[in-house]
C-alpha atoms as a PDB file:
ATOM      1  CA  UNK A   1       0.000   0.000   0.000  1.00  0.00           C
ATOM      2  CA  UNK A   2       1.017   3.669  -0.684  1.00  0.00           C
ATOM      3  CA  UNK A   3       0.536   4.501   2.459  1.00  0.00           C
ATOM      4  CA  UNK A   4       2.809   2.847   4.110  1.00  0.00           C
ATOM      5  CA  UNK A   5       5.444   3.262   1.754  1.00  0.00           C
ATOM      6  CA  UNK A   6       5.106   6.760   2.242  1.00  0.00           C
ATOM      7  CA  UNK A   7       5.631   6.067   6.385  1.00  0.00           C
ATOM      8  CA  UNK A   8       8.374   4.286   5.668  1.00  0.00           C
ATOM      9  CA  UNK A   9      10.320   7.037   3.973  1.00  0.00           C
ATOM     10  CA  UNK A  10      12.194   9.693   5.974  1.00  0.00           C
ATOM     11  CA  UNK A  11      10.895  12.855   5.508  1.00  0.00           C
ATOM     12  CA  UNK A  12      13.760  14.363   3.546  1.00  0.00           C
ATOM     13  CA  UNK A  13      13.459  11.298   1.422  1.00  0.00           C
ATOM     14  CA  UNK A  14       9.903  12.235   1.171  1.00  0.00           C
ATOM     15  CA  UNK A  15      10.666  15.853  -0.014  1.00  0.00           C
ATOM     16  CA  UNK A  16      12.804  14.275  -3.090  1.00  0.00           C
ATOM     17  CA  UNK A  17      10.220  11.501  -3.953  1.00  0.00           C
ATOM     18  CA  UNK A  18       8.183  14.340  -4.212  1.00  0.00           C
ATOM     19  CA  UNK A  19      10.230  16.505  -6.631  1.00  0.00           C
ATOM     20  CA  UNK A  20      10.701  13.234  -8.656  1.00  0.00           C
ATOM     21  CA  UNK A  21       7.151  12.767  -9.056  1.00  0.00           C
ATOM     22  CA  UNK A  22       6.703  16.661  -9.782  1.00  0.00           C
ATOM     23  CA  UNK A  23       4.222  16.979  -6.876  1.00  0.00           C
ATOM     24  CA  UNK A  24       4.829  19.519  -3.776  1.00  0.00           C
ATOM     25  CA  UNK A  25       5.174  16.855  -0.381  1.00  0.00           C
ATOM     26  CA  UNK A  26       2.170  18.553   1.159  1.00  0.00           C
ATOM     27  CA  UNK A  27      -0.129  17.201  -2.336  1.00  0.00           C
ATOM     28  CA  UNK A  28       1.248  13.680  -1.470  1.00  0.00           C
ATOM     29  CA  UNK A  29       1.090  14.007   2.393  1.00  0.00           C
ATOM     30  CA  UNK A  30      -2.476  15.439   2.710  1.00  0.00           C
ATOM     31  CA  UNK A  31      -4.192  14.553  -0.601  1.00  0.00           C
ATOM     32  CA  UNK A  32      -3.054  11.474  -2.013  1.00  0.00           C
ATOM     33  CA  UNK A  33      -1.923   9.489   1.625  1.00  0.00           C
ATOM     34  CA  UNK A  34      -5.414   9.916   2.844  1.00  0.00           C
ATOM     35  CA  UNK A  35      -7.195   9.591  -0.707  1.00  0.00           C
ATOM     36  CA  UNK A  36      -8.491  12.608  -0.793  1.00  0.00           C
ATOM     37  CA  UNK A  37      -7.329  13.326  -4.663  1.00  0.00           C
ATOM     38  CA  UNK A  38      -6.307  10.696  -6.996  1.00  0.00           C
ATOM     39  CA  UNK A  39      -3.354  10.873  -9.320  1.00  0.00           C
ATOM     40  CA  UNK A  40      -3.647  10.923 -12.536  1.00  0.00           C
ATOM     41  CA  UNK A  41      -1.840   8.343 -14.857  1.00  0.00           C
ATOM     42  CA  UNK A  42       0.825  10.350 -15.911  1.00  0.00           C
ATOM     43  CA  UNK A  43       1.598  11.242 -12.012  1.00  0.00           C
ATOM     44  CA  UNK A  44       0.881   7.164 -11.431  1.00  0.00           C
ATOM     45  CA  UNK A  45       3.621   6.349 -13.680  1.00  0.00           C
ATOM     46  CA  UNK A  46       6.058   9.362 -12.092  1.00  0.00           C
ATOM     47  CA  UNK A  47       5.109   7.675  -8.370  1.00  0.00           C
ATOM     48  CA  UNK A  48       6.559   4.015  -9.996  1.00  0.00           C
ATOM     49  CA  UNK A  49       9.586   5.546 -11.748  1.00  0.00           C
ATOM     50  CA  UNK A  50      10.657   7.488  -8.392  1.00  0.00           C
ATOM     51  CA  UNK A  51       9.899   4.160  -6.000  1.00  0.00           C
ATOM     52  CA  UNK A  52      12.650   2.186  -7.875  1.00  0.00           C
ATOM     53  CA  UNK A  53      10.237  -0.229  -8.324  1.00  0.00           C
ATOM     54  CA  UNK A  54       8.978  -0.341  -5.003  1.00  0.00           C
ATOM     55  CA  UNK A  55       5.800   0.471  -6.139  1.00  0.00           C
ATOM     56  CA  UNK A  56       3.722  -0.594  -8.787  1.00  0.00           C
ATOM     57  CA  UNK A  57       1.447   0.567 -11.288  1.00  0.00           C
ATOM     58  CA  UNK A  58      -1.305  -2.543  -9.558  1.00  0.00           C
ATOM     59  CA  UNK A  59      -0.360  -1.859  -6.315  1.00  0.00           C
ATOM     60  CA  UNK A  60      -1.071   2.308  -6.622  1.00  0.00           C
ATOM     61  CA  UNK A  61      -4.350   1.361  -8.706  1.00  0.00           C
ATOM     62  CA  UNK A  62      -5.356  -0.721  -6.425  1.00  0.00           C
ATOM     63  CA  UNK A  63      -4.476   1.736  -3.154  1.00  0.00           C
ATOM     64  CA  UNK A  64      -6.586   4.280  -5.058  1.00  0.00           C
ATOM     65  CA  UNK A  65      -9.300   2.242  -6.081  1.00  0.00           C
ATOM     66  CA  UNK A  66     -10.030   1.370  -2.807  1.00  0.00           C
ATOM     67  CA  UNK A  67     -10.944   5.152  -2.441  1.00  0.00           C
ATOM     68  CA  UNK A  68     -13.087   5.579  -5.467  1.00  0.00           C
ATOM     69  CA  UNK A  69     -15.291   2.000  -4.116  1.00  0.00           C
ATOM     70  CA  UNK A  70     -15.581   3.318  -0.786  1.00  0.00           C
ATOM     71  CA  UNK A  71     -16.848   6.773  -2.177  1.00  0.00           C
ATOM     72  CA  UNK A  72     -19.306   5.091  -4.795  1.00  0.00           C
ATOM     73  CA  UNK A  73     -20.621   2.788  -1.440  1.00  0.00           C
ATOM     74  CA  UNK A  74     -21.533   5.437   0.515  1.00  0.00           C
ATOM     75  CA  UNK A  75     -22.928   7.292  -1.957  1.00  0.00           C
ATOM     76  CA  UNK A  76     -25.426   4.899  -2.755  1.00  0.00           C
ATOM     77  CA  UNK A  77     -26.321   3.649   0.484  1.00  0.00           C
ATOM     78  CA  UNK A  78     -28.132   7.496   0.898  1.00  0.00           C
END
C-alpha cells in the first residue's frame, strides 16, 4: 500500500520523492496518503519511476481504487 510506503520514507526522502514525481510533499502528504485526490496516470507512472520499483502501477491502482469504491458505497447507500 502507498501509504505505508510513504511512512516508511524519511521525511527528507519524502521531499525528493516528491520533486521526482513533480508533486509539492504537502499534495502527497495530505491529498493522495489519505485519498483525498487521486493521481492521474501520468503522475501514477512518475510515483513508480521514483519508487525504484517499489511500487507498482497494480499496487497504486489498487491503493486508489479502494478510495473511489468506498466513495461510490456510501454514496449509494443514501
Amino acid at each position: 500500500m502507498f501509504s505505508e510506503f510513504w511512512s516508511s520514507l524519511s521525511k527528507d526522502a519524502r521531499i525528493q520523492f516528491s520533486q521526482k514525481v513533480g508533486t509539492s510533499y504537502g499534495y502527497i502528504n495530505k491529498q493522495l496518503v489519505y485519498k483525498k485526490r487521486q493521481p492521474s496516470i501520468k503522475m501514477l507512472n512518475a510515483m513508480v519511476h521514483a519508487s525504484n520499483g517499489v511500487l507498482t502501477h497494480k499496487s497504486l491502482v489498487d491503493f486508489f481504487s479502494s478510495s473511489f469504491e468506498e466513495k461510490e458505497y456510501s454514496n449509494s447507500s443514501n
